[in-house]
C-alpha atoms as a PDB file:
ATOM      1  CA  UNK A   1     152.606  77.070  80.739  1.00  0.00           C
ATOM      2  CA  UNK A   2     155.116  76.182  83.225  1.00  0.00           C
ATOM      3  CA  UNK A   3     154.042  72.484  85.416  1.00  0.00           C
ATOM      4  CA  UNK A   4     154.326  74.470  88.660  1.00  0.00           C
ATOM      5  CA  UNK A   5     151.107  76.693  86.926  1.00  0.00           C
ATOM      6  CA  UNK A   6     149.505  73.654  85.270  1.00  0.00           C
ATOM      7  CA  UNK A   7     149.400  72.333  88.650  1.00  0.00           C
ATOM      8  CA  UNK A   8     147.961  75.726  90.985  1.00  0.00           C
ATOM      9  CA  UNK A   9     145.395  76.165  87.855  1.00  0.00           C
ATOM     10  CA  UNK A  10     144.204  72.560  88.088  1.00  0.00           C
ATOM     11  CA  UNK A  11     143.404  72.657  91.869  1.00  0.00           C
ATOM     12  CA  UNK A  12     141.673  75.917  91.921  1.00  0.00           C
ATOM     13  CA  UNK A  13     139.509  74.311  89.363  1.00  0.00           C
ATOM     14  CA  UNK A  14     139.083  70.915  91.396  1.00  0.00           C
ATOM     15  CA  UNK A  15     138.077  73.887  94.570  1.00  0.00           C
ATOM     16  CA  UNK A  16     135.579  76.016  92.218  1.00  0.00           C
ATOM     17  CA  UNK A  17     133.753  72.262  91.016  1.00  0.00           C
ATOM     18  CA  UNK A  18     133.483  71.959  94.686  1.00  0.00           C
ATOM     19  CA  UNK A  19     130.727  74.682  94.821  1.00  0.00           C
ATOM     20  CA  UNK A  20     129.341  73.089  91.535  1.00  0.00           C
ATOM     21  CA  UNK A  21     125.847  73.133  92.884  1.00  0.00           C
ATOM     22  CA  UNK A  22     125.914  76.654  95.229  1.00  0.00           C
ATOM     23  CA  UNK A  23     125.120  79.630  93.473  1.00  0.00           C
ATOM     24  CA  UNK A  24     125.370  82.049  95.633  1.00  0.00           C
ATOM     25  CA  UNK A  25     124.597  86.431  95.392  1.00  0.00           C
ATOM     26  CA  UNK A  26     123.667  89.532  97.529  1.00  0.00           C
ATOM     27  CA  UNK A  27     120.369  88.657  99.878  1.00  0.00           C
ATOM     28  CA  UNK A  28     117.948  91.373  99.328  1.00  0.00           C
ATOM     29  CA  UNK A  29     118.852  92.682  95.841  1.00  0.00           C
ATOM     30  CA  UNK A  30     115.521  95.183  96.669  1.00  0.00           C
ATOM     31  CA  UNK A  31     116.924  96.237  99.799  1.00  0.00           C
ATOM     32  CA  UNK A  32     120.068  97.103  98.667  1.00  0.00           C
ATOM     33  CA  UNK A  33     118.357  99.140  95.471  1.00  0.00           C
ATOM     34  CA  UNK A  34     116.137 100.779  97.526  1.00  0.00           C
ATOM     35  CA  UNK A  35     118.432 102.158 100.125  1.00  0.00           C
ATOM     36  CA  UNK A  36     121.115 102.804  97.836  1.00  0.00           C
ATOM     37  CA  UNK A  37     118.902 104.778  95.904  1.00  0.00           C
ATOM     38  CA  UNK A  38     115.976 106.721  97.928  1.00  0.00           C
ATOM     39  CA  UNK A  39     117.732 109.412  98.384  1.00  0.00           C
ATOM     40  CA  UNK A  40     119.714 110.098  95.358  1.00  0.00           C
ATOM     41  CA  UNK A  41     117.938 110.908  92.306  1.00  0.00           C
ATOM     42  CA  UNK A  42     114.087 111.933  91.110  1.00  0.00           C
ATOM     43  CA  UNK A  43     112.269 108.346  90.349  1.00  0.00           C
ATOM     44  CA  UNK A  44     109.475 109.102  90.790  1.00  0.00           C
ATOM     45  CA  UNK A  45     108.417 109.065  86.987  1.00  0.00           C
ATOM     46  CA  UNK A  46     105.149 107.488  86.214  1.00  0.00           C
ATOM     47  CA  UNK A  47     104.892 104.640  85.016  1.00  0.00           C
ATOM     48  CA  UNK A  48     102.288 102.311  83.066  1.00  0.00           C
ATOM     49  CA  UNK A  49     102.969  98.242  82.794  1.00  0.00           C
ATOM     50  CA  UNK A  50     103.137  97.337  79.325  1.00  0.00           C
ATOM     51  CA  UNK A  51     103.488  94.196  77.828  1.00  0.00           C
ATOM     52  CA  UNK A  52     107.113  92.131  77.076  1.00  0.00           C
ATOM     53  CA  UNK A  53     107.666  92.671  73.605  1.00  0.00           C
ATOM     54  CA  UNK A  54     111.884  92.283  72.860  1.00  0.00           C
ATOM     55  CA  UNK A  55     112.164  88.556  71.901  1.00  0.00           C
ATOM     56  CA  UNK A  56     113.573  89.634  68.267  1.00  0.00           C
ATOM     57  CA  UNK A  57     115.445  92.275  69.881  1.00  0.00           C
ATOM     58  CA  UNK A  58     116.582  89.969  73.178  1.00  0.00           C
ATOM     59  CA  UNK A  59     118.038  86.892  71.746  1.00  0.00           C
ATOM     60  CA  UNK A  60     120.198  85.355  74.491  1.00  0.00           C
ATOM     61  CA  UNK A  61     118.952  82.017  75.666  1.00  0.00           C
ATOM     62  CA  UNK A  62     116.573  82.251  78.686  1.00  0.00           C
ATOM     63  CA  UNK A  63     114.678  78.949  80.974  1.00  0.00           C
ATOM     64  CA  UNK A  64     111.604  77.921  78.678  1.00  0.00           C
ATOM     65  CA  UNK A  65     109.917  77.723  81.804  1.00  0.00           C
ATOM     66  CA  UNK A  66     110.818  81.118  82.531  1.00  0.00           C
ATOM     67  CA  UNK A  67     107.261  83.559  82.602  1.00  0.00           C
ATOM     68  CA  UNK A  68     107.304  87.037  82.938  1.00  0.00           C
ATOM     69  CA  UNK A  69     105.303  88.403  86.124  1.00  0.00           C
ATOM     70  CA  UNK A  70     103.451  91.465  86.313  1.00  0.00           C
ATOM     71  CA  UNK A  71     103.910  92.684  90.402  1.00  0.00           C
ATOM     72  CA  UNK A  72     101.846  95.543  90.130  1.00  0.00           C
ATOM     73  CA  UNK A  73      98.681  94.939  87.827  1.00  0.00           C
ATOM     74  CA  UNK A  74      95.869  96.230  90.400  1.00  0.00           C
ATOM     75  CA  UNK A  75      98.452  99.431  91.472  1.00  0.00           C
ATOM     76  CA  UNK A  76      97.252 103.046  90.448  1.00  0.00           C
ATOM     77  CA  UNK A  77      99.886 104.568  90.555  1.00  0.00           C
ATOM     78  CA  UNK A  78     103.477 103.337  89.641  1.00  0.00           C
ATOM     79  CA  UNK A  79     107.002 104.687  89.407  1.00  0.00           C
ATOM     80  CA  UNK A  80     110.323 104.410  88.284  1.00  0.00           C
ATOM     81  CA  UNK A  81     111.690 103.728  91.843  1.00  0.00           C
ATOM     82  CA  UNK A  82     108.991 101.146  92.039  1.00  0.00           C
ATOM     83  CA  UNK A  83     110.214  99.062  89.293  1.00  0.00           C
ATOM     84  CA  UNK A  84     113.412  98.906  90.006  1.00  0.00           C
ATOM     85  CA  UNK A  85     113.213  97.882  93.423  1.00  0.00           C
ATOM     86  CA  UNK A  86     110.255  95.327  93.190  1.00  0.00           C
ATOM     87  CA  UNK A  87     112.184  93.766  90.312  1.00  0.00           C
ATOM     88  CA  UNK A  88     115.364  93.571  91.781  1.00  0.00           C
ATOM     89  CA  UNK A  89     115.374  90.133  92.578  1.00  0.00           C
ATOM     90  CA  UNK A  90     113.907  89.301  89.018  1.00  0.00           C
ATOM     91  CA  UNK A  91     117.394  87.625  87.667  1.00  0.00           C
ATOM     92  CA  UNK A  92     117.024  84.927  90.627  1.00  0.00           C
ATOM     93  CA  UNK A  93     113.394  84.026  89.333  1.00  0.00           C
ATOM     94  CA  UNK A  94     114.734  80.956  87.407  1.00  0.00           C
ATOM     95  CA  UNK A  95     115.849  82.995  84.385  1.00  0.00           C
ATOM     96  CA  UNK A  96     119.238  81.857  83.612  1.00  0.00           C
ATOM     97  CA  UNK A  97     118.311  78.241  85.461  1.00  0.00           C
ATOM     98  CA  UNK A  98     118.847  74.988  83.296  1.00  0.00           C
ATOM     99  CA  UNK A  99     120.848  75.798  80.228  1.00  0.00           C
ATOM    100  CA  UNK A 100     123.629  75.077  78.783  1.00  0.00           C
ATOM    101  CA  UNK A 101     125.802  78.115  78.024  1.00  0.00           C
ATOM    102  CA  UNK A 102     129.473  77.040  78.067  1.00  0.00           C
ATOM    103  CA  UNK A 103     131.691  73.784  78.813  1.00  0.00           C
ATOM    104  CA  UNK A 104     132.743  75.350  81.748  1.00  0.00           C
ATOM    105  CA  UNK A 105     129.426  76.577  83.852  1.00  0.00           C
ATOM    106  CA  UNK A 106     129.702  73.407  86.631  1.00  0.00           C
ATOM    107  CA  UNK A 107     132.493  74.925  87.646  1.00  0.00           C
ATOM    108  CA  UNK A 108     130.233  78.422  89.214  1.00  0.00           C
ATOM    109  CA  UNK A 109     127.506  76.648  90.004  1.00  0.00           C
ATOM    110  CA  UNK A 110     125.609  76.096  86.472  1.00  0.00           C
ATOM    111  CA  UNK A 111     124.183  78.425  83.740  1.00  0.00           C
ATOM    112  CA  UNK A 112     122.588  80.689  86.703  1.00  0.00           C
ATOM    113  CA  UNK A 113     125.784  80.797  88.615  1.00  0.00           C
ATOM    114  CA  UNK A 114     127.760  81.207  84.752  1.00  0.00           C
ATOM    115  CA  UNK A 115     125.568  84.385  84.328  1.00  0.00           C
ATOM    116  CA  UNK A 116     125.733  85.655  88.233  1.00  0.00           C
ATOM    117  CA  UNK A 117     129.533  85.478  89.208  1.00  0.00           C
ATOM    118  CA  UNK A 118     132.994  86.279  87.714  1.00  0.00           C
ATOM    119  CA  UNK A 119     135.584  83.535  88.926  1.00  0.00           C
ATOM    120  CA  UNK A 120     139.246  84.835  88.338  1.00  0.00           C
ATOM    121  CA  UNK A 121     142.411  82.735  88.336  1.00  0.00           C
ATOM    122  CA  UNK A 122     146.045  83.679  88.141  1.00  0.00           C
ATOM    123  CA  UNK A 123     145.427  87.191  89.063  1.00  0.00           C
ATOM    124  CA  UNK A 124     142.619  87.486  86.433  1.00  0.00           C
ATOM    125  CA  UNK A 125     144.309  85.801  83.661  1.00  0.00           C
ATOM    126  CA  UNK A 126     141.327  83.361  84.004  1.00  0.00           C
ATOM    127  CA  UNK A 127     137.773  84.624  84.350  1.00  0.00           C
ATOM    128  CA  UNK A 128     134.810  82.303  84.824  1.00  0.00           C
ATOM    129  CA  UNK A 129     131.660  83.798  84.554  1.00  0.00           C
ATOM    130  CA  UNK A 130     129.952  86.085  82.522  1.00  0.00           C
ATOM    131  CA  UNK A 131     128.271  88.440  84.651  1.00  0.00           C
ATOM    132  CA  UNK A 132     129.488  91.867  83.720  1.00  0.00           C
ATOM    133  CA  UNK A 133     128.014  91.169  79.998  1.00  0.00           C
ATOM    134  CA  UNK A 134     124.848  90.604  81.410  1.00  0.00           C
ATOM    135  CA  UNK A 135     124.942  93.626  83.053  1.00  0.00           C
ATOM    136  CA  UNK A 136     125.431  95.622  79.990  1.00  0.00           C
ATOM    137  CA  UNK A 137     123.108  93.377  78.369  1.00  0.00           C
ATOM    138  CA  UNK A 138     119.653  94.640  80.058  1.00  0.00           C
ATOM    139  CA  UNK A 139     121.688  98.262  80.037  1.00  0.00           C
ATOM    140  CA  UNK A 140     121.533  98.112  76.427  1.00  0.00           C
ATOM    141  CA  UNK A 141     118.297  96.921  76.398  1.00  0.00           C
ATOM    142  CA  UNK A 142     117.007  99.461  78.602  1.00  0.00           C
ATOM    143  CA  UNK A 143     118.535 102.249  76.935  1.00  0.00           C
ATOM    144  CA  UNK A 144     116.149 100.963  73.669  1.00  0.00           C
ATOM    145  CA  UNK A 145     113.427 100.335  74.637  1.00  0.00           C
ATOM    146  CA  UNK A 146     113.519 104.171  76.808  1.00  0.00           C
ATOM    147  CA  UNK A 147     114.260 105.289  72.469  1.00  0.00           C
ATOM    148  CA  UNK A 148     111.411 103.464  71.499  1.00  0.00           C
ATOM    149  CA  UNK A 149     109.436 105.243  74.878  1.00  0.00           C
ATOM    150  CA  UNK A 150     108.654 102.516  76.488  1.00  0.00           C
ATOM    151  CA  UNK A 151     109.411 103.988  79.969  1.00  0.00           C
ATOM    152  CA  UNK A 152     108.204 100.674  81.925  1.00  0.00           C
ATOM    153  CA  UNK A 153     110.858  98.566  80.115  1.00  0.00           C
ATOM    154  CA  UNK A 154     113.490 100.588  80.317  1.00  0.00           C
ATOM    155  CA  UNK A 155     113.279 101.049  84.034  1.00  0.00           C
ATOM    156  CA  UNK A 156     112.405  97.329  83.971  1.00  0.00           C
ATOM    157  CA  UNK A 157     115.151  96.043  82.225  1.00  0.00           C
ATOM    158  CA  UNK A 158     117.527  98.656  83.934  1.00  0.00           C
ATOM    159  CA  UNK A 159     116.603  96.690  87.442  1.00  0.00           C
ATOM    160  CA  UNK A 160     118.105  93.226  85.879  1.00  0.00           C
ATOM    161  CA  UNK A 161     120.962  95.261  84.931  1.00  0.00           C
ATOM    162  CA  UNK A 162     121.264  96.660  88.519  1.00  0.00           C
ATOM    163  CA  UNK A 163     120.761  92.806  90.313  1.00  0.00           C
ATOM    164  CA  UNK A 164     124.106  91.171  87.816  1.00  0.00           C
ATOM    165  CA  UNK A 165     126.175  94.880  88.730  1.00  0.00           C
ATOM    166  CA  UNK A 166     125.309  94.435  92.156  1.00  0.00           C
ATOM    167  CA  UNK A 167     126.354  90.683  92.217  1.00  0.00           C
ATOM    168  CA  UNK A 168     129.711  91.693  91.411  1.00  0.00           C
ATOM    169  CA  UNK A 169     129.809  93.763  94.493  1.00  0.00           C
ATOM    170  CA  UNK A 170     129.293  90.182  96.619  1.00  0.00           C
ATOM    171  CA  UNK A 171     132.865  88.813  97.703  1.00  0.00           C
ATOM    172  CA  UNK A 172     132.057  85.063  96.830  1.00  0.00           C
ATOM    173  CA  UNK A 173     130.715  85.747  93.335  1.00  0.00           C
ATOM    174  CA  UNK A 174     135.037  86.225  92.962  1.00  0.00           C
ATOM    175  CA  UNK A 175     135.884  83.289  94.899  1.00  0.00           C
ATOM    176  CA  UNK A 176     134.093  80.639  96.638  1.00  0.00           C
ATOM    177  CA  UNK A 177     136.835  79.598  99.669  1.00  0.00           C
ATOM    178  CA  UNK A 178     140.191  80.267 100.013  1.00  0.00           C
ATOM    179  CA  UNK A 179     142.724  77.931  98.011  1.00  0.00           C
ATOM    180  CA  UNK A 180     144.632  77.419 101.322  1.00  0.00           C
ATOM    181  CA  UNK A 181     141.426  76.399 103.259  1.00  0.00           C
ATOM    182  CA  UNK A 182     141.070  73.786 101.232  1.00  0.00           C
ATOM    183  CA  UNK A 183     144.467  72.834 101.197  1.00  0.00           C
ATOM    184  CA  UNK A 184     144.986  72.455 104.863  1.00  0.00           C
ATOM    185  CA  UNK A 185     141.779  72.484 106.607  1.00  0.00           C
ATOM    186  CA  UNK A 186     140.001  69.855 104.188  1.00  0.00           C
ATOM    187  CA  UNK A 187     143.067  68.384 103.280  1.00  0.00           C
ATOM    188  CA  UNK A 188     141.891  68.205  99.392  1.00  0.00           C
ATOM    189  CA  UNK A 189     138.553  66.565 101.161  1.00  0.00           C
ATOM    190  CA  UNK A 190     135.786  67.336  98.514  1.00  0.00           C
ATOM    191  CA  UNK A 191     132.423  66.582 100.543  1.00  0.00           C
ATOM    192  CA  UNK A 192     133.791  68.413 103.680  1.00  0.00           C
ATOM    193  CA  UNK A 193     134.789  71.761 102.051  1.00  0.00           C
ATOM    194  CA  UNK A 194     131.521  71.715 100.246  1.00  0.00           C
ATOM    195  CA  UNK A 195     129.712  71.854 103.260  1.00  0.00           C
ATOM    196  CA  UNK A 196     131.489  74.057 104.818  1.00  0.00           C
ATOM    197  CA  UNK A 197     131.966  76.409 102.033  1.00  0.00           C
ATOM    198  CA  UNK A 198     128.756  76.147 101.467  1.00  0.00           C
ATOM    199  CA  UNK A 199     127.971  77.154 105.315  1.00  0.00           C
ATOM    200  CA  UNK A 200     129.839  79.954 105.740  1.00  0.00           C
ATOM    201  CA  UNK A 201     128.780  81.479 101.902  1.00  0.00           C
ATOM    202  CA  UNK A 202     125.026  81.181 103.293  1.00  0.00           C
ATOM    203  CA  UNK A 203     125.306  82.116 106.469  1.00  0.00           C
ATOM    204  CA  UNK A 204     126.985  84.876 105.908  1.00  0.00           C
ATOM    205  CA  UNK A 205     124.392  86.210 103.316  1.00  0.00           C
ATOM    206  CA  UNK A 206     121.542  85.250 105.382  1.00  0.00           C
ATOM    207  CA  UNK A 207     123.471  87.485 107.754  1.00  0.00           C
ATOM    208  CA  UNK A 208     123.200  90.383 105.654  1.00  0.00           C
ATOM    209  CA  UNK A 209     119.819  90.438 104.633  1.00  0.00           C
ATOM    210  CA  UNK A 210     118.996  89.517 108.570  1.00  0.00           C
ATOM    211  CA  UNK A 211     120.836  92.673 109.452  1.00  0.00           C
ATOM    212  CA  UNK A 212     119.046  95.003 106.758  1.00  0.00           C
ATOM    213  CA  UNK A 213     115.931  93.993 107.476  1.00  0.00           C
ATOM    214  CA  UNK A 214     116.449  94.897 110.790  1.00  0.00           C
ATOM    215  CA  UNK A 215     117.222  98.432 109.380  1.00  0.00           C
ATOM    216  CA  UNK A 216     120.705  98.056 111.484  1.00  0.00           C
ATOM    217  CA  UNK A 217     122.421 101.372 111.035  1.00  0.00           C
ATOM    218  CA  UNK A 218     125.604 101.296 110.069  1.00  0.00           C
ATOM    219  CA  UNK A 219     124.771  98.705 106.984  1.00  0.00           C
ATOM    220  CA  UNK A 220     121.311 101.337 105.966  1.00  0.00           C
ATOM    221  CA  UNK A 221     124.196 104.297 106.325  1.00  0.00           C
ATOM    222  CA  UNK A 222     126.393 102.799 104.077  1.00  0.00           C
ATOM    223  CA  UNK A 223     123.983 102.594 101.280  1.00  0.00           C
ATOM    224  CA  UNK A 224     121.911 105.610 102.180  1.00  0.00           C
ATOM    225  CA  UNK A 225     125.067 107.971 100.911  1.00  0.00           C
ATOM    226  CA  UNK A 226     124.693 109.824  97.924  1.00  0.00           C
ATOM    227  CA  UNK A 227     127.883 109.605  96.364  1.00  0.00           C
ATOM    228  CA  UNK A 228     128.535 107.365  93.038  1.00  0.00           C
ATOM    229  CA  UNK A 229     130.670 105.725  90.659  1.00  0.00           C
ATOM    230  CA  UNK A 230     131.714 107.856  87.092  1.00  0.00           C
ATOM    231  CA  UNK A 231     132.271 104.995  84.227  1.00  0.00           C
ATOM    232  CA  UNK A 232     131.577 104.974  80.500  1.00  0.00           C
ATOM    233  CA  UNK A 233     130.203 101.494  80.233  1.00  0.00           C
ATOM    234  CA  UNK A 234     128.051  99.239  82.828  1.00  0.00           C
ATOM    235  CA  UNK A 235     130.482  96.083  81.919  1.00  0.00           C
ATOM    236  CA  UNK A 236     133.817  97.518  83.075  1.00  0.00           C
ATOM    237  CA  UNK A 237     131.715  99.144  85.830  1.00  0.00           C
ATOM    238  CA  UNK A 238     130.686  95.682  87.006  1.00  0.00           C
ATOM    239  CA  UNK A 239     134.646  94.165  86.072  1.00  0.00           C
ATOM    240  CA  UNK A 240     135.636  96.911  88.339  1.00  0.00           C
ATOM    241  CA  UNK A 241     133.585  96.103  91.343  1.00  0.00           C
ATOM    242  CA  UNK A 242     134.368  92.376  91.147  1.00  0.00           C
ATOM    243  CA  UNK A 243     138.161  93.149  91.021  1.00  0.00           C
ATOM    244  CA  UNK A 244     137.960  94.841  94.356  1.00  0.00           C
ATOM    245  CA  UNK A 245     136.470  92.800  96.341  1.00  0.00           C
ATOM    246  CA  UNK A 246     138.132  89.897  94.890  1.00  0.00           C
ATOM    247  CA  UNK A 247     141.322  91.688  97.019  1.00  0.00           C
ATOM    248  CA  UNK A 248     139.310  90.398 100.330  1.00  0.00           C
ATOM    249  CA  UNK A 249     136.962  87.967  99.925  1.00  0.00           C
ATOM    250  CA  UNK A 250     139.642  85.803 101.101  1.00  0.00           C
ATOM    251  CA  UNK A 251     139.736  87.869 104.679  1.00  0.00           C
ATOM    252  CA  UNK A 252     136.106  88.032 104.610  1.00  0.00           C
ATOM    253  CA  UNK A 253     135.767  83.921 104.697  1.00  0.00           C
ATOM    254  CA  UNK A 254     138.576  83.892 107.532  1.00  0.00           C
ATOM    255  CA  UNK A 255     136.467  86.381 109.532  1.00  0.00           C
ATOM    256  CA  UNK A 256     132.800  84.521 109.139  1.00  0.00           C
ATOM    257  CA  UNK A 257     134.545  81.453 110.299  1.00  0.00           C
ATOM    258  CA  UNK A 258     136.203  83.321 113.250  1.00  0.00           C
ATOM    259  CA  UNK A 259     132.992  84.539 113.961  1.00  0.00           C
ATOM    260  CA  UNK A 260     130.983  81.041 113.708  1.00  0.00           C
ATOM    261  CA  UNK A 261     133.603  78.826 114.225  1.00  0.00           C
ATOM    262  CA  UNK A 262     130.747  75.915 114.278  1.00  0.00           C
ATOM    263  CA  UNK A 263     130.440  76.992 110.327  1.00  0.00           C
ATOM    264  CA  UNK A 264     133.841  75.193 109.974  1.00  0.00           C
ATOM    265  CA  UNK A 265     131.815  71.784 111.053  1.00  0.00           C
ATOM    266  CA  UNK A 266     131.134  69.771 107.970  1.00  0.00           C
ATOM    267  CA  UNK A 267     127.406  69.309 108.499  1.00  0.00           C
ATOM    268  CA  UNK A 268     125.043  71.501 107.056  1.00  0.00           C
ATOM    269  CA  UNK A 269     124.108  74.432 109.523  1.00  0.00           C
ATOM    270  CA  UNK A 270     121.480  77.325 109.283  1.00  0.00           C
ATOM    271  CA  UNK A 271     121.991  79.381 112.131  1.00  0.00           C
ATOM    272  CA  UNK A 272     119.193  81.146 113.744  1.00  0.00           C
ATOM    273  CA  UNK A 273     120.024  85.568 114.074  1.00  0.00           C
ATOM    274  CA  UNK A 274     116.477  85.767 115.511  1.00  0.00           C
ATOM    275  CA  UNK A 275     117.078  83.177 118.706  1.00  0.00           C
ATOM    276  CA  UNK A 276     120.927  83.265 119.159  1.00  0.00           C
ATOM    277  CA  UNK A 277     122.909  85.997 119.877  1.00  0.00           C
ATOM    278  CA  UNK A 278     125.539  87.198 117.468  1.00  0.00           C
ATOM    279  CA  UNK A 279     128.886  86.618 119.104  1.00  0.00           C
ATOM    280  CA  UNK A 280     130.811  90.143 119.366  1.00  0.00           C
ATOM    281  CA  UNK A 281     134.135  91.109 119.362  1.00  0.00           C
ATOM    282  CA  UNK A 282     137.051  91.728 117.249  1.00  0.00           C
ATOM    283  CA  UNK A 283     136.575  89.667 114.671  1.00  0.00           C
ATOM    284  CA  UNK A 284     132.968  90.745 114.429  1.00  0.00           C
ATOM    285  CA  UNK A 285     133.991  94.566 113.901  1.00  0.00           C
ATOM    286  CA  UNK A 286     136.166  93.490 111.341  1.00  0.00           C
ATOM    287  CA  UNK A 287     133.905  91.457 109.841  1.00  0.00           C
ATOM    288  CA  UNK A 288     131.460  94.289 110.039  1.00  0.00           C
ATOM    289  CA  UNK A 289     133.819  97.074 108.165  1.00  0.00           C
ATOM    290  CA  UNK A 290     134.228  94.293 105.308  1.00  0.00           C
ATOM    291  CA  UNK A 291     130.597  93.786 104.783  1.00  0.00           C
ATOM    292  CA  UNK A 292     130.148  97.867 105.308  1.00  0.00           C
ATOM    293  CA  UNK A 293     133.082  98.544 102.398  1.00  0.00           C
ATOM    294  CA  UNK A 294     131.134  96.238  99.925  1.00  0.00           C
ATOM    295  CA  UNK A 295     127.397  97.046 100.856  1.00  0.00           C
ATOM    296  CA  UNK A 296     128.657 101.035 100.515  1.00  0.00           C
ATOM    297  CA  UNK A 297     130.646 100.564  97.326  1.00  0.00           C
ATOM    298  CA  UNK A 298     127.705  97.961  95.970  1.00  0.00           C
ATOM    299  CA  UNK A 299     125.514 101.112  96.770  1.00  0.00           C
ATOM    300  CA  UNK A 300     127.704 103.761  94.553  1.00  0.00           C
ATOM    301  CA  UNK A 301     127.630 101.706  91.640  1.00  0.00           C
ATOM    302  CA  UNK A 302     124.559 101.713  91.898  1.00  0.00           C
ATOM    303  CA  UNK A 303     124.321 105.511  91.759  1.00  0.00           C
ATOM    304  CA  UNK A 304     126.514 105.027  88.938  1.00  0.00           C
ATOM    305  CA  UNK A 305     124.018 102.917  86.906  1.00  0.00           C
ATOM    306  CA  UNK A 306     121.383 105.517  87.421  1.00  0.00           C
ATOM    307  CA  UNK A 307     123.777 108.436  86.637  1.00  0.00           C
ATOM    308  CA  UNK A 308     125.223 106.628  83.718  1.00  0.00           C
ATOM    309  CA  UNK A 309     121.383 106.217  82.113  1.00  0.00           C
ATOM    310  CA  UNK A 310     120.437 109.419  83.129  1.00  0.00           C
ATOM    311  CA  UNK A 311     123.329 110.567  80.922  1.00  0.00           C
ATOM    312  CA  UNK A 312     122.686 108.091  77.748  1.00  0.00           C
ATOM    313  CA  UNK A 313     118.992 108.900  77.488  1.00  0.00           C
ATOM    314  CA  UNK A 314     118.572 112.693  78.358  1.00  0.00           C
ATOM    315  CA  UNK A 315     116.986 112.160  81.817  1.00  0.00           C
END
């Protein structure tokens, strides 16, 4: 490998260890999955709770301190649409927390961020991050235990699926700052661009969520359409999303910091949606189209994973 390579490989590593300690994903994994898919296909199946039984099947290392929760013990009824959205979040419950998975997990954040993001380098020559396969891990388990007919599972397992495919659709799960930003604005300064990467990666998310919650139109439109994503398999699905908007993630961080410029301040900052206003103009429209193009294409692969089960199992 050429020195001139060595040498650009070596400080985008020195930027990702930067974030060693941020893991960082969509807000409101349940929001997301239940606008994206309210209006697209029949969910409403019945359901009954049954009890985790894949350990011999499931093998992959999870946190021993991991324990399954039951959201819905004293519900009557319960459906597919249910599941998926209630367990949405489920992934973030300290699953993948605390192990040790590969040499290279401080660099995204530790065995949670390992198994939540997809780092690439060198135009994806490089990939840190293991994401996709965890995606078509609870796929595949989801599709078996629906053969086995347990319905609760499969929907069950098919929501962790949806959280790690969704993840993929979050801009800094493909790159935590821009290589440049850290060249000249932190001037190689470790501490500083930690903090501020770590601002405007929060902020921005917080942002989100704020903004769904609030039901604000054009982000509920944008996942309320019922188109969706063809693909044969749930892991190129996700390797698919991540490659896109790993095109303008770096756009995206120049825009939250245009935005916030107070963000760029290296001390930690948690900025209040519900008190201040939310500074408009250009660079918030533009902002606003980025976020829209990920939420809506975050929302069609969703579609996608439904479709694509729908079409493995006979639904």
């Amino acid at each position: 490998m050429p020195d001139a390579m060595i040498r650009r490989v070596m400080l985008i590593l020195a930027l990702l260890a930067v974030f060693s300690g941020a893991v960082l994903g969509w807000d409101g994994h349940d929001l997301i999955t239940y606008h994206s898919l309210k209006d697209f296909a029949t969910l409403d199946i019945p359901l009954v709770e049954t009890e985790y039984t894949y350990g011999e099947r499931d093998t992959t290392e999870y946190n021993p301190s991991f324990v399954v929760k039951f959201l819905h013990e004293d519900w009557d009824e319960l459906t597919a649409f249910q599941v998926l959205v209630d367990y949405a979040q489920e992934p973030d419950w300290d699953l993948d927390t605390g192990l040790e998975l590969n040499p290279l997990q401080m660099l995204t954040g530790g065995s949670q961020g390992w198994r939540h993001q997809r780092y690439t380098l060198l135009g994806g020559l490089i990939a840190l991050g293991v994401a996709p396969e965890r995606a078509q891990h609870f796929y595949d388990l989801a599709v078996y235990a629906y053969e086995q007919g347990d319905l609760y599972w499969a929907f069950r397992f098919l929501s962790r699926s949806l959280h790690y495919l969704q993840d993929m659709g979050q801009p800094y799960h493909s790159l935590p700052m821009p290589v440049a930003h850290f060249l000249t604005k932190h001037r190689l300064n470790l501490t500083n661009a930690t903090i501020v990467g770590e601002n405007v990666h929060y902020n921005l998310e917080w942002y989100v969520e704020w903004r769904l919650t609030q039901e604000y139109e054009p982000f509920i439109d944008v996942l309320t359409r019922t188109d969706y994503v063809e693909f044969a398999t749930v892991e190129q699905a996700a390797l698919d999303l991540n490659n896109e908007v790993r095109r303008i993630v770096e756009r995206q961080y120049d825009l939250t910091l245009a935005v916030w410029p107070d963000l760029g301040i290296p001390v930690k900052q948690t900025l209040d949606f519900e008190r201040d206003p939310v500074p408009t103009g250009k660079f918030l429209t533009e902002l606003h189209e980025i976020i829209e193009q990920t939420l809506g294409r975050t929302g069609e692969y969703t579609r996608g994973l439904i479709w694509r089960f729908k079409q493995d199992v006979g639904l």
